[in-house]
C-alpha atoms as a PDB file:
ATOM      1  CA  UNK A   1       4.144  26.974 -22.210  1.00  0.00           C
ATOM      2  CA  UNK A   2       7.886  28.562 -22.753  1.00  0.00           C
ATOM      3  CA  UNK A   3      10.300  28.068 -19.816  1.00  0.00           C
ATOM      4  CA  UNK A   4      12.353  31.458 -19.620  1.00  0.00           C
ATOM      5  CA  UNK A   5      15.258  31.260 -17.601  1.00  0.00           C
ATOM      6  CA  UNK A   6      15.489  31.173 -14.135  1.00  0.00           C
ATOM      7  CA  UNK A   7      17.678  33.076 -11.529  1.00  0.00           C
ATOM      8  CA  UNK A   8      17.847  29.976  -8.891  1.00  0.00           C
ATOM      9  CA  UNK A   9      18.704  28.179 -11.715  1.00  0.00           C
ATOM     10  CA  UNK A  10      22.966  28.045 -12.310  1.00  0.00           C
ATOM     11  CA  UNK A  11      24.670  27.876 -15.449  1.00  0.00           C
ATOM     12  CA  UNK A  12      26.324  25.049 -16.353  1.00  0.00           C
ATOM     13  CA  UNK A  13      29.250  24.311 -14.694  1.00  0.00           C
ATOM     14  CA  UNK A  14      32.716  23.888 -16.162  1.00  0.00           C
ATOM     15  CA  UNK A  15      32.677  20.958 -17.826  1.00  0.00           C
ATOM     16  CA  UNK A  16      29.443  22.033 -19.227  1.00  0.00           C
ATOM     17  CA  UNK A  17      31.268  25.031 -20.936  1.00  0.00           C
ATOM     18  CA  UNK A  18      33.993  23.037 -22.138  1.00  0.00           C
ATOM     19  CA  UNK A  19      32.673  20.280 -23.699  1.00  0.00           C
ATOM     20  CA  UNK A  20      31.977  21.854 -27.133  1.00  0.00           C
ATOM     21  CA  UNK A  21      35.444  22.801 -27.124  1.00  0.00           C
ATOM     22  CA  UNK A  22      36.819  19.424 -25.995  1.00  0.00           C
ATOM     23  CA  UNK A  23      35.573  17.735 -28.472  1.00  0.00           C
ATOM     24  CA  UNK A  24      36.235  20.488 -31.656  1.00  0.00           C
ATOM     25  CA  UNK A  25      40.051  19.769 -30.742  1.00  0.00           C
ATOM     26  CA  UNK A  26      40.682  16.730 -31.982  1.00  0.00           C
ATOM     27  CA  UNK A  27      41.751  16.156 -34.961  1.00  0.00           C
ATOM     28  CA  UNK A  28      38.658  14.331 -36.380  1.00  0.00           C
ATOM     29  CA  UNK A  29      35.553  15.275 -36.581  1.00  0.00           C
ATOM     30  CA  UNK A  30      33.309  14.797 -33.644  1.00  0.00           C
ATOM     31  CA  UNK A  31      30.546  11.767 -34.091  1.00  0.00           C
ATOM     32  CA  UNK A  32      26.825  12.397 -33.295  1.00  0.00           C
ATOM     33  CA  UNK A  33      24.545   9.838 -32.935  1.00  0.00           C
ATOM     34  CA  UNK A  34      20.948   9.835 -33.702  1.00  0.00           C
ATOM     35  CA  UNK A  35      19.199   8.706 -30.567  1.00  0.00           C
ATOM     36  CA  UNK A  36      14.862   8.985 -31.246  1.00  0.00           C
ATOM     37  CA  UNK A  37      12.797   8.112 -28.364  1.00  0.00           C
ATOM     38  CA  UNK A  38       9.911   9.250 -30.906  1.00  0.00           C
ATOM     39  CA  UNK A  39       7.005   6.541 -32.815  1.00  0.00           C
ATOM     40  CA  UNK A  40       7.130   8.627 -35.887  1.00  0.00           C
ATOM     41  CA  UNK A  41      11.002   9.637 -36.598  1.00  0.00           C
ATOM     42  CA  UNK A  42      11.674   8.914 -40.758  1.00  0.00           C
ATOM     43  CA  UNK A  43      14.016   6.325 -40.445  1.00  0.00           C
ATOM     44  CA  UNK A  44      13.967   4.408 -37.092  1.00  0.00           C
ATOM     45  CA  UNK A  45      10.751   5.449 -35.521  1.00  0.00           C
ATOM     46  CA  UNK A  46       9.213   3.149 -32.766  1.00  0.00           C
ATOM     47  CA  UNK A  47      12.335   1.139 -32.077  1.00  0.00           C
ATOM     48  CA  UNK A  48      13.796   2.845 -29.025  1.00  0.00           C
ATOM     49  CA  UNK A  49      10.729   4.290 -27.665  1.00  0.00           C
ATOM     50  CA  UNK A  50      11.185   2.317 -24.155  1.00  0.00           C
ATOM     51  CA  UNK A  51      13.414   3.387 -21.593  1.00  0.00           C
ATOM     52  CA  UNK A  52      15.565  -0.334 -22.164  1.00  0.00           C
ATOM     53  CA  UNK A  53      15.773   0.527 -25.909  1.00  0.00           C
ATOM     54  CA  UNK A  54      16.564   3.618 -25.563  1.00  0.00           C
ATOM     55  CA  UNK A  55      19.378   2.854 -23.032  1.00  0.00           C
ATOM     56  CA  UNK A  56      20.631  -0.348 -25.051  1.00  0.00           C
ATOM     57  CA  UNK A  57      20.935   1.957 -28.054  1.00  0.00           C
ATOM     58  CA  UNK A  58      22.766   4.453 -26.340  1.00  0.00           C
ATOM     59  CA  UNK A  59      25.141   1.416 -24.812  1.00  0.00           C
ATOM     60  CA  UNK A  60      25.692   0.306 -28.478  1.00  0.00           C
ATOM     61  CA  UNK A  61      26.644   3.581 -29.717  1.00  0.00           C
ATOM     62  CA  UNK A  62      28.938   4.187 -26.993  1.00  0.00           C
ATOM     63  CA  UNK A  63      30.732   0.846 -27.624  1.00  0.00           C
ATOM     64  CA  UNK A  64      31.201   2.088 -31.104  1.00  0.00           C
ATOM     65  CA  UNK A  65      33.285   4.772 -30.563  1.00  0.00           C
ATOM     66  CA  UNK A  66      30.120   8.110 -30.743  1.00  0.00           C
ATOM     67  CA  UNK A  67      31.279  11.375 -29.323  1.00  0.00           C
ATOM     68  CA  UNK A  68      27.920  13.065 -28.346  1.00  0.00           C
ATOM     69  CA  UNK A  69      24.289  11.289 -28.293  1.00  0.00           C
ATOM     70  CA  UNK A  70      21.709  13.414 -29.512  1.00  0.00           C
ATOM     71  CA  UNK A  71      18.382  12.714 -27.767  1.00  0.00           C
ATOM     72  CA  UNK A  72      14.724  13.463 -29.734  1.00  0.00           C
ATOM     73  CA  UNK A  73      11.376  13.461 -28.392  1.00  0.00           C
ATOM     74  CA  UNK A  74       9.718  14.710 -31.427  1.00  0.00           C
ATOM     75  CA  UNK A  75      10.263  14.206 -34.787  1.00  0.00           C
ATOM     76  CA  UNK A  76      11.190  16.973 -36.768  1.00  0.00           C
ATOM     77  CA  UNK A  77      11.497  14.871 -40.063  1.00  0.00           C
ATOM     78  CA  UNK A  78      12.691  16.822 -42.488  1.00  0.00           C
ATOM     79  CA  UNK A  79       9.932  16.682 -45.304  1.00  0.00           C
ATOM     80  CA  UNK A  80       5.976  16.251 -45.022  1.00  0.00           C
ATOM     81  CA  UNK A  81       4.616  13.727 -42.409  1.00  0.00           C
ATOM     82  CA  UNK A  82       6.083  14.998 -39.330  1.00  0.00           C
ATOM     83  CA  UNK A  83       3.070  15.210 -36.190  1.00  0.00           C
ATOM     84  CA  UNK A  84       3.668  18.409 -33.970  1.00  0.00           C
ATOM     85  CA  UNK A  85       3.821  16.806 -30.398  1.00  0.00           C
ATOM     86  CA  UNK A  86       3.202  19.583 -27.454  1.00  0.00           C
ATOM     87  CA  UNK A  87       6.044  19.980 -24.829  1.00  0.00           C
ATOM     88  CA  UNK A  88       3.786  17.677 -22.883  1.00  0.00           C
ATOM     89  CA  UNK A  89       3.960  14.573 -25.121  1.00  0.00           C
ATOM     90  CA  UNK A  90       7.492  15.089 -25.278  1.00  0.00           C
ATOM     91  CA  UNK A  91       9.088  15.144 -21.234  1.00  0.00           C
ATOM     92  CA  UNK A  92       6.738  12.273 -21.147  1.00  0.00           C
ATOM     93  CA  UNK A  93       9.073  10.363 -23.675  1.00  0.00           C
ATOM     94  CA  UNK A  94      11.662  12.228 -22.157  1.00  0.00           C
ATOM     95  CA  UNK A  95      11.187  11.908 -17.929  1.00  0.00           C
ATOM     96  CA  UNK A  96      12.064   7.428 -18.652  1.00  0.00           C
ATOM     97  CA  UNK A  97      14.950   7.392 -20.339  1.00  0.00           C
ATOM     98  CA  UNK A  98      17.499  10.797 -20.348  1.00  0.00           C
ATOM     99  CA  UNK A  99      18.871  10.855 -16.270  1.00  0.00           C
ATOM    100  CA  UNK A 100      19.475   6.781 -17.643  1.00  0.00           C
ATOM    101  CA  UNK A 101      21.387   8.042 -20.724  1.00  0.00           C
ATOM    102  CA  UNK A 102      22.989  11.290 -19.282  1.00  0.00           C
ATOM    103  CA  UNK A 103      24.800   8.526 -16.329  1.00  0.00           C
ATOM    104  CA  UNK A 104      26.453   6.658 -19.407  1.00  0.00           C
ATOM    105  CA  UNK A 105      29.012   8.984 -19.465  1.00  0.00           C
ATOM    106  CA  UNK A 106      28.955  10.580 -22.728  1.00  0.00           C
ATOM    107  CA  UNK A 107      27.881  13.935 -23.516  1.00  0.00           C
ATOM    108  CA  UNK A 108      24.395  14.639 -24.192  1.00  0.00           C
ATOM    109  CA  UNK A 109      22.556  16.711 -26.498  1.00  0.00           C
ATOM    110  CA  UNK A 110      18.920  17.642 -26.803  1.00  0.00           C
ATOM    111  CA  UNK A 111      17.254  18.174 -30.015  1.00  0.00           C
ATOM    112  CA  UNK A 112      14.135  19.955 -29.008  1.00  0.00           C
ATOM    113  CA  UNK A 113      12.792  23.498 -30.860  1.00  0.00           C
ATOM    114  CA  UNK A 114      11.051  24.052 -27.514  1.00  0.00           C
ATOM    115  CA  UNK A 115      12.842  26.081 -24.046  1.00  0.00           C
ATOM    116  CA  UNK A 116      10.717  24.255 -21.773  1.00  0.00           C
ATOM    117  CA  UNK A 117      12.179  20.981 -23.375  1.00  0.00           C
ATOM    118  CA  UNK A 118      15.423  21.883 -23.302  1.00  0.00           C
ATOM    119  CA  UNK A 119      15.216  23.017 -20.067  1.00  0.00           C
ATOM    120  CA  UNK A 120      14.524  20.171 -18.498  1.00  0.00           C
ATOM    121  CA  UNK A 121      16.751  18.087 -20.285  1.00  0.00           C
ATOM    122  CA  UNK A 122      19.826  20.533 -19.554  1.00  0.00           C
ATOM    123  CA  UNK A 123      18.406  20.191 -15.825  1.00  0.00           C
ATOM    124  CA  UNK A 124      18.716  16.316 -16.350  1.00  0.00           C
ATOM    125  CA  UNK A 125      22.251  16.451 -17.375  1.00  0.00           C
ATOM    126  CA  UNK A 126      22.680  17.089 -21.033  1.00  0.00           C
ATOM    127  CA  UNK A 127      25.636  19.183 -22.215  1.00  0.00           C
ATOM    128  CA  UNK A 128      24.046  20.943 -25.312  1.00  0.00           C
ATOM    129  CA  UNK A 129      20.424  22.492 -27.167  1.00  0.00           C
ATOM    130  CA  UNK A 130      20.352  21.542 -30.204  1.00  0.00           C
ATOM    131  CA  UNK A 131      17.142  23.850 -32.404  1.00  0.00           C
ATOM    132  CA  UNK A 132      16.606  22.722 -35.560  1.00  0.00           C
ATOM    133  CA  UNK A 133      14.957  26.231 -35.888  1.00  0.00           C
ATOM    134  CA  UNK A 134      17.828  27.834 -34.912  1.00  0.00           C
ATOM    135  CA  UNK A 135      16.571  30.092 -32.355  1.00  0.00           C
ATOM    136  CA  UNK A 136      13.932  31.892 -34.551  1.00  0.00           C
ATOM    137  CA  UNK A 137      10.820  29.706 -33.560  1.00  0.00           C
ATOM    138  CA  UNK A 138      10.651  29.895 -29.643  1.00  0.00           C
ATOM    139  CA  UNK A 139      11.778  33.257 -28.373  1.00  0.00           C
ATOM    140  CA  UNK A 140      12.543  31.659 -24.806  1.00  0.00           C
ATOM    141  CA  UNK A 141      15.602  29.659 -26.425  1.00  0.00           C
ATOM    142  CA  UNK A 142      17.706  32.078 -26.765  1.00  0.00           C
ATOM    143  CA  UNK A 143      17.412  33.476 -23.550  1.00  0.00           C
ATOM    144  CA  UNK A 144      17.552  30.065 -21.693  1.00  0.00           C
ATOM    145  CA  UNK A 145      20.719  29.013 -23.728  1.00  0.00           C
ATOM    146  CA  UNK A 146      22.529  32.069 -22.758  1.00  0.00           C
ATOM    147  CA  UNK A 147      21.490  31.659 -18.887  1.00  0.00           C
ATOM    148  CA  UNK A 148      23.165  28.039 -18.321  1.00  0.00           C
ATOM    149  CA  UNK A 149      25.757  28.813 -20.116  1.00  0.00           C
ATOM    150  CA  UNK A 150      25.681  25.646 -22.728  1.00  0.00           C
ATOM    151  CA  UNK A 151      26.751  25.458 -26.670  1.00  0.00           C
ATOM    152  CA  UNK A 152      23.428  25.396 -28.964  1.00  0.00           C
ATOM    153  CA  UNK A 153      23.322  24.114 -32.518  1.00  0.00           C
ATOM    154  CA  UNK A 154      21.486  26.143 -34.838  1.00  0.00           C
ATOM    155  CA  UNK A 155      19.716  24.874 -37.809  1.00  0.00           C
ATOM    156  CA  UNK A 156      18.657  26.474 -40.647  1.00  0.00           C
ATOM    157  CA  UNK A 157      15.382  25.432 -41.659  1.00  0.00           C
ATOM    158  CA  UNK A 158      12.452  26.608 -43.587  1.00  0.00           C
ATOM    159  CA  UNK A 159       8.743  26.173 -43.300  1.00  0.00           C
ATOM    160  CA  UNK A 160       8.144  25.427 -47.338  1.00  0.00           C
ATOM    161  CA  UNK A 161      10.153  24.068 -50.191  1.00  0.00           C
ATOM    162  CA  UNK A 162      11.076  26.543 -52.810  1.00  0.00           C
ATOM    163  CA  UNK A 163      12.921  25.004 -55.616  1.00  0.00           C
ATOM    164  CA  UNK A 164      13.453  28.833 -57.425  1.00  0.00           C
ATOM    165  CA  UNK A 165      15.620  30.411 -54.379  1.00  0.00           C
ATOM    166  CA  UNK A 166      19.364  30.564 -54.110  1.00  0.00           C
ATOM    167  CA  UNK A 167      19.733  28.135 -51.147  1.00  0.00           C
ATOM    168  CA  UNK A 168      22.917  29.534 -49.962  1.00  0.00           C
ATOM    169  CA  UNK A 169      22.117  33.019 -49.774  1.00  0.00           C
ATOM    170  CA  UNK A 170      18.766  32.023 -47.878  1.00  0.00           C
ATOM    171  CA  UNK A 171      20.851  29.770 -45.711  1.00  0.00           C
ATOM    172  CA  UNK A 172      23.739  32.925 -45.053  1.00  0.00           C
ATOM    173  CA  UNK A 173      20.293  35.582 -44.336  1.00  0.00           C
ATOM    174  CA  UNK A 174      19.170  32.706 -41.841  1.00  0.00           C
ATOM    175  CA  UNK A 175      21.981  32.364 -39.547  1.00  0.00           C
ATOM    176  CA  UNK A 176      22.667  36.326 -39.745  1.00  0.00           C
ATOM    177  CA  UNK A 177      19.412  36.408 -38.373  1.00  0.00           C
ATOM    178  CA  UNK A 178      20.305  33.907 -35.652  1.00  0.00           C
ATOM    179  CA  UNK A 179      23.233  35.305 -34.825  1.00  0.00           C
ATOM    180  CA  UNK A 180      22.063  37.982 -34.357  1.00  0.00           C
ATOM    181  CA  UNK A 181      19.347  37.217 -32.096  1.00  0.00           C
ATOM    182  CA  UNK A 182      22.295  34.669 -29.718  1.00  0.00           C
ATOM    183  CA  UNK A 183      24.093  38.079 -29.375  1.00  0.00           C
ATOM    184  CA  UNK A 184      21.441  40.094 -28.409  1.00  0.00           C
ATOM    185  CA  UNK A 185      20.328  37.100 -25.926  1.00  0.00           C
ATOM    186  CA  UNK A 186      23.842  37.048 -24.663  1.00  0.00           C
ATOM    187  CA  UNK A 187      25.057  33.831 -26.033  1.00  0.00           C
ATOM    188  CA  UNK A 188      28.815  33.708 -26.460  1.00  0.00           C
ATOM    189  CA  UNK A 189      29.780  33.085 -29.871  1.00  0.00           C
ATOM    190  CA  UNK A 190      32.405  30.049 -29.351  1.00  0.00           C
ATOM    191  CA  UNK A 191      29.365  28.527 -27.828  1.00  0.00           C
ATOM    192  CA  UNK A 192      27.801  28.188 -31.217  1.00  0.00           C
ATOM    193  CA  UNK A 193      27.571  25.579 -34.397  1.00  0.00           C
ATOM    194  CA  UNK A 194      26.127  25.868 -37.513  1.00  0.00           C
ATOM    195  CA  UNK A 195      24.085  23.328 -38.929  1.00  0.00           C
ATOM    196  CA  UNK A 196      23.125  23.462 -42.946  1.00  0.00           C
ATOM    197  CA  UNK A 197      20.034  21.357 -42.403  1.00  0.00           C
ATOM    198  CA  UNK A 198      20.565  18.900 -44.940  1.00  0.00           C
ATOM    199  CA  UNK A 199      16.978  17.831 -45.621  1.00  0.00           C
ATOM    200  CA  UNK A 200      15.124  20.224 -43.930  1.00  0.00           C
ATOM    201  CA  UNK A 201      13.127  22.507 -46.223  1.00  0.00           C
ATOM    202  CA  UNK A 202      14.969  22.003 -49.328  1.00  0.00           C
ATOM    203  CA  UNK A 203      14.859  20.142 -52.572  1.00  0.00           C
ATOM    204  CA  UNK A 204      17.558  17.432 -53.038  1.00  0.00           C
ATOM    205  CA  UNK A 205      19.264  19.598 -55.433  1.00  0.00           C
ATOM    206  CA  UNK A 206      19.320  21.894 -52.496  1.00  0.00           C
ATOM    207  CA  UNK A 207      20.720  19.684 -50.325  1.00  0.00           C
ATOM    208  CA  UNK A 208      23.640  18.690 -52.327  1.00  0.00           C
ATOM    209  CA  UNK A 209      24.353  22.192 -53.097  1.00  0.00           C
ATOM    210  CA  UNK A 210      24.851  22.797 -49.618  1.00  0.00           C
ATOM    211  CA  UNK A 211      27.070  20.111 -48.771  1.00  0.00           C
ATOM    212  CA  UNK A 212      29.163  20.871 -51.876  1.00  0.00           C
ATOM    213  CA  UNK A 213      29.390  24.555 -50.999  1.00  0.00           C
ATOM    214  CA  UNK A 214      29.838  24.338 -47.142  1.00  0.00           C
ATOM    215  CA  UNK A 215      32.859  26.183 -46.919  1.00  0.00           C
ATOM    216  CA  UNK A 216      30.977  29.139 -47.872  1.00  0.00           C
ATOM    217  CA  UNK A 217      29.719  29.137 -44.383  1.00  0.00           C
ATOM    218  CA  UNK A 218      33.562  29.715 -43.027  1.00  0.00           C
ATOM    219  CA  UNK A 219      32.318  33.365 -43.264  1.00  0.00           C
ATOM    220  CA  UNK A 220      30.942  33.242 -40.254  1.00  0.00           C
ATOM    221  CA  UNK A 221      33.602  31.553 -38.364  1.00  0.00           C
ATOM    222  CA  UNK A 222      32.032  29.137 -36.520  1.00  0.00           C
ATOM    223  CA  UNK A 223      32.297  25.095 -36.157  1.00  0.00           C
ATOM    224  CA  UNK A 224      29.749  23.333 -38.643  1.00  0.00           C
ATOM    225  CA  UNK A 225      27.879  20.173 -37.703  1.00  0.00           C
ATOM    226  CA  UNK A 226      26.375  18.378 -40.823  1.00  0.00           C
ATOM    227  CA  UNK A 227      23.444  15.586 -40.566  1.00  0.00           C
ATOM    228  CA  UNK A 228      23.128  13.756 -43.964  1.00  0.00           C
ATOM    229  CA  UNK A 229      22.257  10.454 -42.428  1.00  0.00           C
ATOM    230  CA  UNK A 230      19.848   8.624 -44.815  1.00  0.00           C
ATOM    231  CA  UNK A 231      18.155  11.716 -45.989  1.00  0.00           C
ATOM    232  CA  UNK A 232      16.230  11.309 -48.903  1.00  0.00           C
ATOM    233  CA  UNK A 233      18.068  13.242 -51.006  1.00  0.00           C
ATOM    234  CA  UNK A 234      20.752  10.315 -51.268  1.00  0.00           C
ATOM    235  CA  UNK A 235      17.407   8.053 -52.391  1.00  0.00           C
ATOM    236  CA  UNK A 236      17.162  11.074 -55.548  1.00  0.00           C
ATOM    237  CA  UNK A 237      20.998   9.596 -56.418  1.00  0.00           C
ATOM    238  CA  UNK A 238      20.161   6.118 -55.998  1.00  0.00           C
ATOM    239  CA  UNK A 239      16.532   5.020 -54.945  1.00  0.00           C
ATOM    240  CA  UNK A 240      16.678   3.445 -51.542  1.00  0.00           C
ATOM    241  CA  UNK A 241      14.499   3.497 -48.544  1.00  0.00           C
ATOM    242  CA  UNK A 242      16.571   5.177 -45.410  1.00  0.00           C
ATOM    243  CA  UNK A 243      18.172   2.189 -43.765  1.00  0.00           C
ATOM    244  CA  UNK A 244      19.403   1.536 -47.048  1.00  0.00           C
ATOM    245  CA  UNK A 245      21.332   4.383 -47.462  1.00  0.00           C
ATOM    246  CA  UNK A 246      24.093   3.862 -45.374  1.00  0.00           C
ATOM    247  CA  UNK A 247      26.964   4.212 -48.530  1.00  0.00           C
ATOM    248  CA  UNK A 248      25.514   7.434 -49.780  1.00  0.00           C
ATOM    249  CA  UNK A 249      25.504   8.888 -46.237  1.00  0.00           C
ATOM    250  CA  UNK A 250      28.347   8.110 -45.968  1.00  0.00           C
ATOM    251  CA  UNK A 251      29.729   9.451 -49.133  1.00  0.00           C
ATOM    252  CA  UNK A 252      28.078  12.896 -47.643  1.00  0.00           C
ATOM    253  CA  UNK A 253      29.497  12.807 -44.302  1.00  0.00           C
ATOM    254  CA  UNK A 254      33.038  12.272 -46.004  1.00  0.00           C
ATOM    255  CA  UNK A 255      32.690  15.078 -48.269  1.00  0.00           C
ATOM    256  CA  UNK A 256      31.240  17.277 -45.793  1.00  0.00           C
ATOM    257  CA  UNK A 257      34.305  16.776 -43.563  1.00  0.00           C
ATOM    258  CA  UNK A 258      36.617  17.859 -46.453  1.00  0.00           C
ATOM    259  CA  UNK A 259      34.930  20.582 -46.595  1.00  0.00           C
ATOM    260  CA  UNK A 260      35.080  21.354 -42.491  1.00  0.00           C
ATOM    261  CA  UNK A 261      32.583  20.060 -41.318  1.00  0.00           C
ATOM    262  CA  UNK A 262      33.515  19.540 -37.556  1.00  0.00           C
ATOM    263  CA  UNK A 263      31.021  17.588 -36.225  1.00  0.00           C
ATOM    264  CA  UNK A 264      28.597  14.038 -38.330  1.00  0.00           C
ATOM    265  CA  UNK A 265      25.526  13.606 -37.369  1.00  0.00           C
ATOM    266  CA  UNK A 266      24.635  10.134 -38.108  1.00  0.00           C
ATOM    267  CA  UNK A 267      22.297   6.897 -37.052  1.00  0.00           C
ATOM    268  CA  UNK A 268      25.392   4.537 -38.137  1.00  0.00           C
ATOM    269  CA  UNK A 269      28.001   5.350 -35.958  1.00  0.00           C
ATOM    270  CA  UNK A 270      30.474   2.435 -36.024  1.00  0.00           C
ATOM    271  CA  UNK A 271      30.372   2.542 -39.916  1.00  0.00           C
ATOM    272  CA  UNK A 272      30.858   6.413 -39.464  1.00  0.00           C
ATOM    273  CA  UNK A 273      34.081   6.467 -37.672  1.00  0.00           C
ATOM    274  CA  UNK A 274      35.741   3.980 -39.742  1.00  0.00           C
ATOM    275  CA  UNK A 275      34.731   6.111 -42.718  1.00  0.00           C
ATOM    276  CA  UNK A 276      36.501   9.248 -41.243  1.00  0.00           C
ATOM    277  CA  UNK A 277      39.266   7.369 -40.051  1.00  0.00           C
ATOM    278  CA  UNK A 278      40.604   5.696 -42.872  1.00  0.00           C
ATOM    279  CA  UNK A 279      40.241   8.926 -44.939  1.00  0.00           C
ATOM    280  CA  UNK A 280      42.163  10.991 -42.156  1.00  0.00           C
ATOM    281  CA  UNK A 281      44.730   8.165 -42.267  1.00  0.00           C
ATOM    282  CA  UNK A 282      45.062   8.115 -46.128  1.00  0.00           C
ATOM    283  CA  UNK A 283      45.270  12.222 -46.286  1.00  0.00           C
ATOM    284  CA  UNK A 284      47.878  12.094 -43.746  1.00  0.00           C
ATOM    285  CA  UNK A 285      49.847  10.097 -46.262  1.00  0.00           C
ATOM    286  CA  UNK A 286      50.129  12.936 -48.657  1.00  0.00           C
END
């Protein structure tokens, strides 16, 4: 069932609006962590599917320094193996643990393709939707995003791999197409980030391609949030299993905030920071 927006519902409320925009002025780039409340998620699925798990990991990353938490209810893996879960299964995972993690303080995101998911989680508190189908794959999204009032991330994605296209113009047609359909919904356009989707319906060759070409993407003028974190395409570099990849995500994350990148996406967020510190502090040197 799709949850279209609601007139007794009210937009978010200032701080709602403003929290994109908080956190794109500072001078590094903001830190997401990875927060899965999922059994199945590709690199840490099963370990914070309790409500205390969930809540300790959210504590941790806090204490380390994150920026936004980005809650998941259903993984959206980004290669073969991923289990469709209805909007049922996932406010079930959802109902324990998100009023718990919205009252830590931190702004909360909710990384869910589906309205009535992201309704209720905006109605619990979170700040941000963030569609890793970027609006194309439930029409009530759109809609719903533009009625509270709250920055979306939209993700390019793809349903197949298809190692023959040009990546980047498939990537640019995507988020016209996006764009176009947040305007038509209403959804102000400094409420919206652009998200390559490392991982997600590419190749590895793909991947990189996008991370080393991300300022193409300045054409559209919007802040870009990149999510390398243990993808497998670092594993095509250097085999590794995901919680083994920590240097080569990081090696992306770095790049990709050369290259503007405004907000990481990561499951190491301690490590993270330090990364993008010490480069901001060495740049600043020139």
């Amino acid at each position: 069932m799709n949850a279209l927006p609601s007139s007794s519902v009210p937009p978010a409320d200032s701080a709602g609006r403003d929290v994109l925009r908080t956190l794109l002025e500072r001078p590094l780039p903001a830190v997401m962590g990875v927060l899965n409340v999922t059994p199945d998620s590709f690199s840490d699925g099963g370990e914070f599917i309790t409500p205390d798990q969930a809540l300790e990991r959210a504590r941790a990353m806090i204490a380390d320094g994150v920026d936004i938490i980005d809650i998941g209810a259903e993984s959206t893996r980004p290669y073969k193996g991923a289990k469709a879960v209805t909007a049922e299964d996932e406010l079930a995972r959802l109902r324990p643990v998100l009023s718990g993690v919205v009252a830590l303080g931190v702004p909360v995101s909710i990384d869910s393709m589906k309205a009535e998911v992201v309704a209720f989680a905006l109605d619990q508190g979170a700040a941000i939707a963030n569609d890793v189908w970027g609006l194309q794959r439930d029409a009530a999204m759109a809609p719903l995003v533009a009625a509270r009032g709250v920055p979306v991330i939209v993700m390019h994605n793809r349903d197949s791999v298809d190692s023959a296209i040009d990546i980047i113009a498939d990537m640019k047609a995507f988020f016209l197409r996006s764009l176009d359909i947040a305007a038509k919904a209403g959804i102000a356009r400094d409420k919206i980030v652009l998200d390559p989707g490392i991982g997600f319906g590419k190749t590895a060759e793909q991947s990189m391609i996008a991370l080393a070409r991300l300022r193409e993407f300045d054409m559209f003028g919007l802040p870009v949030l990149v999510g390398a974190s243990r993808k497998r395409f670092i594993a095509s570099v250097s085999p590794s299993e995901p919680k083994e990849r920590l240097a080569g995500s990081i090696a992306a994350h770095l790049i990709a905030a050369q290259r503007g990148a405004r907000i990481i996406r990561t499951h190491d967020v301690a490590e993270t920071l330090q990364a993008l510190r010490v480069a901001n502090a060495i740049e600043s040197k020139q």
